[in-house]
Protein backbone atom coordinates (compact mmCIF):
# COMPACT_ATOMS: atom_id res chain seq x y z
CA UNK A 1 20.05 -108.71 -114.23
CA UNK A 2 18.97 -107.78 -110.85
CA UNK A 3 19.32 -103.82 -110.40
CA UNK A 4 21.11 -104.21 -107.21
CA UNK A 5 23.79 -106.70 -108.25
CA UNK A 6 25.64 -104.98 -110.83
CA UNK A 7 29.80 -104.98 -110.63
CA UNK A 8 31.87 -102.49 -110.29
CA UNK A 9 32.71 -100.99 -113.52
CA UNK A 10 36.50 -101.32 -114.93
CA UNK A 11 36.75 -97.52 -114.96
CA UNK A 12 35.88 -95.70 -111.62
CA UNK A 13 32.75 -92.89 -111.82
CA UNK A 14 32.57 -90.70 -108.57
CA UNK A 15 29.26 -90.00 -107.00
CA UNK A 16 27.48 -87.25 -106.27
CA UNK A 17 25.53 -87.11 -102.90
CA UNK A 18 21.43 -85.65 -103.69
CA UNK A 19 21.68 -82.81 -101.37
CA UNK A 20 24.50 -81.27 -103.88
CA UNK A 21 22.63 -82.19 -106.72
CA UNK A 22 19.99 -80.49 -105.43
CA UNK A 23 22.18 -77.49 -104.40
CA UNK A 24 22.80 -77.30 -108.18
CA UNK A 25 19.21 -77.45 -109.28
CA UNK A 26 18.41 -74.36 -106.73
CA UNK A 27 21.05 -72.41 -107.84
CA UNK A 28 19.96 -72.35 -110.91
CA UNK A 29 22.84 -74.58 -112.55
CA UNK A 30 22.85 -76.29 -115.83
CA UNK A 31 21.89 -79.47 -114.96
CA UNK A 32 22.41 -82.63 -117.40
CA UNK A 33 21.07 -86.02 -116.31
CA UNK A 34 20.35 -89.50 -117.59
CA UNK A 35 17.74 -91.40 -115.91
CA UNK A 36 18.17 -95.03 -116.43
CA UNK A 37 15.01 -96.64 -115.01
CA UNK A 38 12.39 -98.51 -116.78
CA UNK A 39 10.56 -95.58 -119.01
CA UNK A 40 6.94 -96.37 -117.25
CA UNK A 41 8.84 -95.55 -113.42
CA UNK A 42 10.70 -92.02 -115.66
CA UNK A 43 7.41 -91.45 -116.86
CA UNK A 44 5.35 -91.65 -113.46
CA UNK A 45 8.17 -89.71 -111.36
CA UNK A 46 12.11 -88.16 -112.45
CA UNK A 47 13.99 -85.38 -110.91
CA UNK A 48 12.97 -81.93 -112.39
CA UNK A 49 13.47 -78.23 -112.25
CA UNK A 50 14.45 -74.97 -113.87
CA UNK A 51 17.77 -75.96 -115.80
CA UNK A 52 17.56 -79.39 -115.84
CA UNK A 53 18.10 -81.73 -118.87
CA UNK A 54 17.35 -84.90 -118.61
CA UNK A 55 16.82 -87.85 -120.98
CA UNK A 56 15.82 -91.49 -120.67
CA UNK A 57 17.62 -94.35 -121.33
CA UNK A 58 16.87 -97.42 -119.55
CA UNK A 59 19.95 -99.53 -117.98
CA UNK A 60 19.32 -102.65 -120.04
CA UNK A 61 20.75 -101.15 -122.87
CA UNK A 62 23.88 -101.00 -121.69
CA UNK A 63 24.48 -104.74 -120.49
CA UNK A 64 26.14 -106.13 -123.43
CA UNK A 65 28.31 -102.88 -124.67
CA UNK A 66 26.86 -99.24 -126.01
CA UNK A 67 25.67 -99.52 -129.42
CA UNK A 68 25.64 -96.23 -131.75
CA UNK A 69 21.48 -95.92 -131.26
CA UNK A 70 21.67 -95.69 -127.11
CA UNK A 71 24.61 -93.09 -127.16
CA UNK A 72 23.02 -91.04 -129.41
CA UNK A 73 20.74 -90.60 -126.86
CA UNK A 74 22.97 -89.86 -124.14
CA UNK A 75 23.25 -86.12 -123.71
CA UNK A 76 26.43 -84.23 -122.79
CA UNK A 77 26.71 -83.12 -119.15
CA UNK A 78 29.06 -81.06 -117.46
CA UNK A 79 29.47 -83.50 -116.17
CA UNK A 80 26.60 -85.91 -116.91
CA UNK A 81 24.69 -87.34 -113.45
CA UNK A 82 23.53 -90.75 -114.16
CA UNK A 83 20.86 -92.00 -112.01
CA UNK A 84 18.60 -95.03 -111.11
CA UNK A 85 16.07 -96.31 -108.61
CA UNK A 86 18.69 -97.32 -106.08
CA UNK A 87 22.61 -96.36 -107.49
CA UNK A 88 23.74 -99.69 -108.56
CA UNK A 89 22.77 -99.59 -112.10
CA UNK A 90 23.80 -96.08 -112.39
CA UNK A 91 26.69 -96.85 -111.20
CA UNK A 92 27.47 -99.48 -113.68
CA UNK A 93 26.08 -97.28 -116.66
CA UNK A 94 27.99 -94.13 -115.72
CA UNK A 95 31.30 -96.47 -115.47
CA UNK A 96 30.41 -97.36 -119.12
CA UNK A 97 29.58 -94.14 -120.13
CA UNK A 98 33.12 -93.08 -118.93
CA UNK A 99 34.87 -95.84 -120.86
CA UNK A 100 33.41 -93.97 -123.83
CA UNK A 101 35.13 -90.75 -122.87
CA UNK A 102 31.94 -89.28 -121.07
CA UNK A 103 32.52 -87.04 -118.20
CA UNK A 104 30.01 -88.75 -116.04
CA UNK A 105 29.17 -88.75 -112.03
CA UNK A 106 26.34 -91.02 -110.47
CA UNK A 107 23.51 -90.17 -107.64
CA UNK A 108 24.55 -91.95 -104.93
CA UNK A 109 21.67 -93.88 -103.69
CA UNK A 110 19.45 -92.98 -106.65
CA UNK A 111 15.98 -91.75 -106.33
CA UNK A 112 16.06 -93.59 -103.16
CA UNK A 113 18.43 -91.21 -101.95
CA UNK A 114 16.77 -88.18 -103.66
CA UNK A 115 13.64 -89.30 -101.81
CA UNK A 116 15.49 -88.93 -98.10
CA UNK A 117 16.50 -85.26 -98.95
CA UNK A 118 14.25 -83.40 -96.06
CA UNK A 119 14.79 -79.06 -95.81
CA UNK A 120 13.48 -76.99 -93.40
CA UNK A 121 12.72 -72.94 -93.38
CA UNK A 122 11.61 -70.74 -91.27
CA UNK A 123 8.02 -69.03 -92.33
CA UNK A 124 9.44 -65.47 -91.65
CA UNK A 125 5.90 -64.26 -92.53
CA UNK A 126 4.16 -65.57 -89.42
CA UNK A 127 3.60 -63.17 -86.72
CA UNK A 128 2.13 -65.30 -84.28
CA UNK A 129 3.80 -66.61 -81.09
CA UNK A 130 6.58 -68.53 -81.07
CA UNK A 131 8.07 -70.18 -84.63
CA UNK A 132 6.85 -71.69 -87.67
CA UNK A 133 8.62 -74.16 -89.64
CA UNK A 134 8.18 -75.81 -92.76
CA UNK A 135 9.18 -78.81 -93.85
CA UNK A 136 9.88 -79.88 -97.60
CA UNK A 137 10.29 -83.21 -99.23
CA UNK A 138 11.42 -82.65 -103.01
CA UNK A 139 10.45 -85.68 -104.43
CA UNK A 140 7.01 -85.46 -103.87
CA UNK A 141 6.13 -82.35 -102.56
CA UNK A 142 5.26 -83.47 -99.23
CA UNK A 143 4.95 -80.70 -96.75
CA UNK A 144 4.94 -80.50 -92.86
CA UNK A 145 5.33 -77.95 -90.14
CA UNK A 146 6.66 -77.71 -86.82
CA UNK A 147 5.67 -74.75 -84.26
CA UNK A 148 7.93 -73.94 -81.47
CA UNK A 149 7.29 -71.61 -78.85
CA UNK A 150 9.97 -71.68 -75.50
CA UNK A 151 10.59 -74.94 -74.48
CA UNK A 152 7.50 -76.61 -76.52
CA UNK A 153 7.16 -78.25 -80.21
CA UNK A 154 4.39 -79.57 -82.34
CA UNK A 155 4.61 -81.13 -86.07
CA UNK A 156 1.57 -81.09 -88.17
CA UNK A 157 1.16 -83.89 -90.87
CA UNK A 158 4.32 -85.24 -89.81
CA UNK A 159 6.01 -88.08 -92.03
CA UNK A 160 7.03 -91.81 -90.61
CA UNK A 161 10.84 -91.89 -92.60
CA UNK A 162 11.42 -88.78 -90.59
CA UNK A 163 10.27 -89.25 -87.32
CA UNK A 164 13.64 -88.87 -85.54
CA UNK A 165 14.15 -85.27 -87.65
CA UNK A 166 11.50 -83.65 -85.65
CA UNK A 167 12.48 -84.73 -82.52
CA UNK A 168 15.70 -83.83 -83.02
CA UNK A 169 14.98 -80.15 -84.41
CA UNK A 170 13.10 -79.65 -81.42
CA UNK A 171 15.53 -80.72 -79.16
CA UNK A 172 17.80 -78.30 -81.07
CA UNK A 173 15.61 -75.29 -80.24
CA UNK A 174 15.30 -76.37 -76.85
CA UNK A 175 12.23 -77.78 -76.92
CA UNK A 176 10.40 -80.58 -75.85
CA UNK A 177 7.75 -82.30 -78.89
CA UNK A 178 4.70 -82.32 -76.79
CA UNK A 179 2.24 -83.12 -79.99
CA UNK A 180 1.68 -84.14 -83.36
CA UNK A 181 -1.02 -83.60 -85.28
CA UNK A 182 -2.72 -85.12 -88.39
CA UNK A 183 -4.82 -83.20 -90.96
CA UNK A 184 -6.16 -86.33 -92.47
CA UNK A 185 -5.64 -89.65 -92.89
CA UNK A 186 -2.92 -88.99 -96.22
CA UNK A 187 -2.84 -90.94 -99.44
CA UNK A 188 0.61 -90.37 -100.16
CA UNK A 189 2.80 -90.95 -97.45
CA UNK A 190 2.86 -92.64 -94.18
CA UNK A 191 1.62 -90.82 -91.30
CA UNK A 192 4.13 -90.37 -88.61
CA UNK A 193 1.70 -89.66 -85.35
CA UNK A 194 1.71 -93.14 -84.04
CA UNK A 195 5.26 -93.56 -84.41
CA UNK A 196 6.00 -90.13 -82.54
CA UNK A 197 3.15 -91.17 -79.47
CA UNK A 198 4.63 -91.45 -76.74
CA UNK A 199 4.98 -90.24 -72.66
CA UNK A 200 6.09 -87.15 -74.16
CA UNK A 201 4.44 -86.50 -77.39
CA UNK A 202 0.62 -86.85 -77.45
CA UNK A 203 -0.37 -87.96 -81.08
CA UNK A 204 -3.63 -85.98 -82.49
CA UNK A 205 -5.86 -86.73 -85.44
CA UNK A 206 -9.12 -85.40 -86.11
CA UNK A 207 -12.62 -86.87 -84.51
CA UNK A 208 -13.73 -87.09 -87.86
CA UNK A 209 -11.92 -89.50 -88.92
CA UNK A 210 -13.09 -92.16 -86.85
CA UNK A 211 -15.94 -92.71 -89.14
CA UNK A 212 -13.65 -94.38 -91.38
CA UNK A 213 -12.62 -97.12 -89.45
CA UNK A 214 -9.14 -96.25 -87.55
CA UNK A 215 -7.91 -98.60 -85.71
CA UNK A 216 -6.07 -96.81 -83.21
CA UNK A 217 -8.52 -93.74 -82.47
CA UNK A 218 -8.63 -94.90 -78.86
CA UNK A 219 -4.69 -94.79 -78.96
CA UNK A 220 -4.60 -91.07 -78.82
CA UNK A 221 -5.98 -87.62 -78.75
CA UNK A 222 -9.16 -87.16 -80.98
CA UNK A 223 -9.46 -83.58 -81.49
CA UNK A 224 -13.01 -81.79 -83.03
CA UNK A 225 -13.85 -78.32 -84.48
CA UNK A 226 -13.13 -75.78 -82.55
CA UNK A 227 -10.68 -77.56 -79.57
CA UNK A 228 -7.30 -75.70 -78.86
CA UNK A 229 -3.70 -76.66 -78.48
CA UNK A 230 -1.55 -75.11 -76.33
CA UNK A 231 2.26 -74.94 -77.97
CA UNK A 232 4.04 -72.30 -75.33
CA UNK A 233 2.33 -69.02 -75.90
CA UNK A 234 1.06 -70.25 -79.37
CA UNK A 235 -2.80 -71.65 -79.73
CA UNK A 236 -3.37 -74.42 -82.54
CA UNK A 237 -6.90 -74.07 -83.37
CA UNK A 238 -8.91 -77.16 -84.74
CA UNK A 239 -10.94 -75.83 -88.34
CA UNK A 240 -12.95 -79.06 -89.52
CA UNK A 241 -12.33 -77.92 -93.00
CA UNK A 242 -14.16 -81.93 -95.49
CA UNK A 243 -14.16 -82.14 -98.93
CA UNK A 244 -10.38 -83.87 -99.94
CA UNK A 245 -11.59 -86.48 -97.12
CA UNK A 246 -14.57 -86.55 -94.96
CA UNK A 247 -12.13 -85.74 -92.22
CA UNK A 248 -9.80 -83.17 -93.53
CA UNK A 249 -8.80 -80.81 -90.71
CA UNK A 250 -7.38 -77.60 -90.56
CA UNK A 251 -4.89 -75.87 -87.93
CA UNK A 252 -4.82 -72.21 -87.28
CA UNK A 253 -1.47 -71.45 -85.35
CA UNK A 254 -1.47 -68.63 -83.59
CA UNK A 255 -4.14 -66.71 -85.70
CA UNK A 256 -1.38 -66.17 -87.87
CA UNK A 257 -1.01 -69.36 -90.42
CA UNK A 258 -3.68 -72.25 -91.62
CA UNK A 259 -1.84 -75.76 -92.02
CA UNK A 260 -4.85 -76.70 -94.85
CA UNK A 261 -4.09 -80.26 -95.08
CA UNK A 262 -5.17 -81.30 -98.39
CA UNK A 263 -7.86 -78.66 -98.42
CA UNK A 264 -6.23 -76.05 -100.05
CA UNK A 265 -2.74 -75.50 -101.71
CA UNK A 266 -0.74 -72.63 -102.84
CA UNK A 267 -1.79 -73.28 -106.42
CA UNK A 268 -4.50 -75.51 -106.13
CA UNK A 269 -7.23 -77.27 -104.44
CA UNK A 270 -8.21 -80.39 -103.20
CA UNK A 271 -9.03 -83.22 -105.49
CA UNK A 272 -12.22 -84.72 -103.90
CA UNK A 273 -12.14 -88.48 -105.08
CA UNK A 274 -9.29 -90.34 -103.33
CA UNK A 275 -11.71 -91.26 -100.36
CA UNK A 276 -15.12 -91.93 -102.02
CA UNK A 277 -13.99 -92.51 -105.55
CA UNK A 278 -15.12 -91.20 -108.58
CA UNK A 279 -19.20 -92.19 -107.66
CA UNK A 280 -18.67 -89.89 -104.79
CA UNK A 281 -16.70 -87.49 -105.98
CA UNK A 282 -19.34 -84.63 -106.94
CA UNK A 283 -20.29 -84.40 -103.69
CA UNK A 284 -17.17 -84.42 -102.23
CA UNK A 285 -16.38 -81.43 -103.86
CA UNK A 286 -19.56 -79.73 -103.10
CA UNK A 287 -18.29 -79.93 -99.14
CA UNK A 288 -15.21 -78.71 -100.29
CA UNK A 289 -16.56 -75.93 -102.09
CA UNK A 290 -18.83 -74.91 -98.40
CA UNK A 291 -15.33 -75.57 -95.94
CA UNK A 292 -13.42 -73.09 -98.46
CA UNK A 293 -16.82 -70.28 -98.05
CA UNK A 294 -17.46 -70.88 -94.70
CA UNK A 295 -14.04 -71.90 -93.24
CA UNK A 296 -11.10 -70.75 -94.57
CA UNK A 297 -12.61 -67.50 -96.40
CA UNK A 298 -14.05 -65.66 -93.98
CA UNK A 299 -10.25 -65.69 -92.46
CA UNK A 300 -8.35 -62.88 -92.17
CA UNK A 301 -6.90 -61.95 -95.56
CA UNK A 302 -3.05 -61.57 -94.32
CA UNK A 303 -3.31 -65.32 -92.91
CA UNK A 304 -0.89 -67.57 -94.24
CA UNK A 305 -2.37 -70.71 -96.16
CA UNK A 306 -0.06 -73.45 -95.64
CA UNK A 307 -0.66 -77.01 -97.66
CA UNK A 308 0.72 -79.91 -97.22
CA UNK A 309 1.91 -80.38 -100.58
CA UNK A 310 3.38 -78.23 -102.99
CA UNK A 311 3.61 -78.93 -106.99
CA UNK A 312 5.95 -77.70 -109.81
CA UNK A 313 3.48 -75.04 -110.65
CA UNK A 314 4.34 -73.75 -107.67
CA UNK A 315 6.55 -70.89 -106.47
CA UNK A 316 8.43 -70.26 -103.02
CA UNK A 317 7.88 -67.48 -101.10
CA UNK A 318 11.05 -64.99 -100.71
CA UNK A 319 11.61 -67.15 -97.49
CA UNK A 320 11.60 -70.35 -99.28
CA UNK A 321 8.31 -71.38 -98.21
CA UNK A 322 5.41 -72.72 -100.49
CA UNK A 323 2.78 -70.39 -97.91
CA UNK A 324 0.62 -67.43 -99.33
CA UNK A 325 -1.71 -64.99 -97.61
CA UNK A 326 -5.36 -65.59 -98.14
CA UNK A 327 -5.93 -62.23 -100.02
CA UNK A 328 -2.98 -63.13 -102.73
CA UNK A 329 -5.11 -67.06 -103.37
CA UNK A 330 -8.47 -64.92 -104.27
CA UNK A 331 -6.72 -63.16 -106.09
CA UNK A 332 -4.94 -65.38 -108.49
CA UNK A 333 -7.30 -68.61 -108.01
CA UNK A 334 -10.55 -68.46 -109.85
CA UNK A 335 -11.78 -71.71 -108.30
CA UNK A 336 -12.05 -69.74 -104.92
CA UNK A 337 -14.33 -66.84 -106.35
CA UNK A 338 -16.53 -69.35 -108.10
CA UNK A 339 -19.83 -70.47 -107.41
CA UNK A 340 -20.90 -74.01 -106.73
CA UNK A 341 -21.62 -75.51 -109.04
CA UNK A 342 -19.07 -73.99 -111.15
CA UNK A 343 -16.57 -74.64 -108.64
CA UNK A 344 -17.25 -78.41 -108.81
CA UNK A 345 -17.42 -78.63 -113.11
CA UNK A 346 -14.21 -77.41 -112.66
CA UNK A 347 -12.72 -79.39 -110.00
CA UNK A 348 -13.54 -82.59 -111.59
CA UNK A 349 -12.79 -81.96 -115.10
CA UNK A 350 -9.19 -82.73 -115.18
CA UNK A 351 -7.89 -84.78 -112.41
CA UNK A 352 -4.51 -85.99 -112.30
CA UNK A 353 -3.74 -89.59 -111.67
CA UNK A 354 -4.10 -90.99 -108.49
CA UNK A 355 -0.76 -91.47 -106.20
CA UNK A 356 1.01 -94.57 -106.31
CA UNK A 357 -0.03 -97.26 -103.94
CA UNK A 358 -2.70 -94.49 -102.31
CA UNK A 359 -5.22 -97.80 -101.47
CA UNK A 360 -2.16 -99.64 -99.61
CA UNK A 361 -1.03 -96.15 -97.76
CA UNK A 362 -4.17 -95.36 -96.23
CA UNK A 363 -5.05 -98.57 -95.19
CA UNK A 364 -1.30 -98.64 -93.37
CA UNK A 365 -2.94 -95.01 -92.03
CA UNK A 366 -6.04 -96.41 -91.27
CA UNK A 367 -4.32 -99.20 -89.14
CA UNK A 368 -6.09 -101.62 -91.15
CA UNK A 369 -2.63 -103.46 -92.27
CA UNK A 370 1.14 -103.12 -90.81
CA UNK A 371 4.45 -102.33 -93.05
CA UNK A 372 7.85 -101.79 -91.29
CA UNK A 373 9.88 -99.07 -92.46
CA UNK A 374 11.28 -99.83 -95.63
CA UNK A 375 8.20 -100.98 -96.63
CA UNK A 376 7.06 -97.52 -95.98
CA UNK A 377 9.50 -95.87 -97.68
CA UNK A 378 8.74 -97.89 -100.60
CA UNK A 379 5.13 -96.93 -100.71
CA UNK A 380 5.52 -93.12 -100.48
CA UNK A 381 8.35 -93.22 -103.24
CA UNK A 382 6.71 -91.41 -106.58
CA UNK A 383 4.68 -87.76 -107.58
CA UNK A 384 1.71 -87.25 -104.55
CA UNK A 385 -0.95 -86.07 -107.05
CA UNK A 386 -3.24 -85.18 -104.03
CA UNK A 387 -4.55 -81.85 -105.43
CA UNK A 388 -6.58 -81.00 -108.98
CA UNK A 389 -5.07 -80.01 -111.96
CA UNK A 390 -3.87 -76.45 -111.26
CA UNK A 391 -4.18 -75.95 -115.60
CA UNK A 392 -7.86 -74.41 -115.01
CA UNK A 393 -7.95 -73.14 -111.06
CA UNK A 394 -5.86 -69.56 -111.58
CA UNK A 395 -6.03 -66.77 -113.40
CA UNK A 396 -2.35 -67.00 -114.28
């Protein structure tokens, strides 16, 4: 049965939007849900969190009736969220589940809908000119950040799906969007410069990634080590900081905070292969090991690093943030106090699987093929697996 044609079930379920189920799982609340995709999509990517039960049972078994072995794994919930790829199968199941005597809601919209969920907090910790944002997208950790300063905005690493968001925040704060900026061209989501380039906005990605083939570099603003960016009062300083990609770039706003791209996370660092593959990825991690020591190190120690994706290792700051001063990294990461070739052992001896549909994303980034936007959406939609396994990089 196609997953988007189920019928309404004889007994009526209601739904529950993802921004309260998500409420839920930040409170803290016991949360009880049954994922009913294929068990290869649970495996790659499901909803997680302190709290959170969830179990696996895929829709199919409930087309022709429950049978004793599929509701024994069904797990109480209070009430039970059912969930699925899109919210028609859930729908269905949860409606079946409730014929049973299950007190059952289901996600509206499914993980499609979970994946649309977008928050924004203030980084109360800068104390440069002007205000940082941060963006977060839950379902894969994606981060961005917008900088406003009187009547002017930039986004770094902005995100295609939410293109109107920024402009929209700005215009909220009074402010026109007069750039956005790439880090790199991304792996895991689709880059929203080129959508947001316009008279207004001037889209910027790094000189060094021309080298790789974009399409478009002649399109807009190529920016190299060491160029400026004037938000307001604020500066956005260029830091050419390779190693995830040959062209990974780094933003210092304001002196205060380091947008690190891929380069560096609040638990982790980059992995080095998604560019030159595994034949290249030594090296790789060798110039990543030399940006880190010659780049972002010699900072000062109070500057905020700010990635552009966060993990489940990870904690938020007491604002909400995934940021962290330099000093408190050293301190807890062992990969940053290593030497070389240490640093690169490490780096490559556990890496995580490689995101879903990474070749097909940065070739849409690269300008090398076209997708409209659901297309888009459909390629970003699963874990981003862009740093290395945080297991053996902290002291924790």
């Amino acid at each position: 049965m196609d997953a988007d044609a189920f019928p309404t079930p004889d007994e009526p379920v209601e739904s529950l939007a993802p921004e309260d189920l998500k409420a839920r799982i930040d409170a803290g609340d016991e949360v009880t849900i049954l994922d009913a995709r294929m068990e290869g999509d649970f495996q790659e990517w499901h909803i997680d969190g302190e709290g959170v039960e969830i179990a696996n049972v895929p829709y199919f078994e409930f087309l022709d009736g429950v049978d004793d072995d599929a509701l024994e794994r069904v797990p109480e919930g209070d009430p039970l969220v059912v969930l699925c790829a899109k919210g028609g199968a859930s729908e269905y199941v949860a409606g079946t589940l409730a014929e049973e005597g299950y007190d059952v809601v289901h996600l509206a919209e499914g993980m499609n809908g979970w994946a649309r969920i977008y928050e924004r907090h203030e980084v109360t910790r800068y104390d440069g000119p002007g205000t940082v944002y941060q963006y977060q997208r839950p379902s894969s950790g994606c981060l961005s950040y917008m900088v406003v300063d009187g009547d002017e905005a930039a986004v770094i690493d902005p995100l295609r799906e939410f293109a109107d968001r920024y402009r929209a925040d700005a215009a909220e704060e009074g402010a026109d969007l007069v750039y956005a900026l790439d880090t790199h061209i991304h792996a895991d989501h689709v880059s929203g410069v080129r959508t947001l380039d316009d008279e207004a906005t001037t889209g910027v990605i790094p000189a060094a990634t021309e080298q790789r083939g974009v399409t478009y570099a002649d399109d807009l603003v190529t920016a190299g080590d060491g160029e400026t960016f004037a938000v307001g009062d604020a500066t956005v300083e260029v830091v050419h900081t390779p190693g995830h990609t040959s062209g990974m770039t780094s933003y210092l706003v304001g002196g205060s905070l380091l947008a690190t791209g891929d380069g560096l996370f609040v638990e982790s660092v980059a992995r080095p292969d998604l560019e030159e593959g595994d034949e290249g990825a030594a090296d790789a991690a060798r110039r990543l090991h030399d940006s880190l020591h010659e780049k972002v190190l010699p900072l000062e120690d109070d500057v905020l690093v700010a990635g552009a994706h966060v993990s489940d290792a990870a904690d938020p700051a007491d604002d909400g943030t995934y940021t962290a001063p330099l000093h408190a990294l050293v301190d807890r990461m062992d990969a940053l106090t290593m030497e070389e070739d240490a640093f690169v052992e490490l780096v490559l001896a556990d890496m995580p699987p490689r995101p879903a549909n990474y070749e097909d994303i940065i070739e849409t980034n690269l300008g090398k093929r076209s997708v409209d936007d659901e297309r888009a959406f459909e390629l970003e939609l699963g874990p981003n697996n862009c740093a290395a396994s945080q297991d053996a990089l902290t002291s924790d």
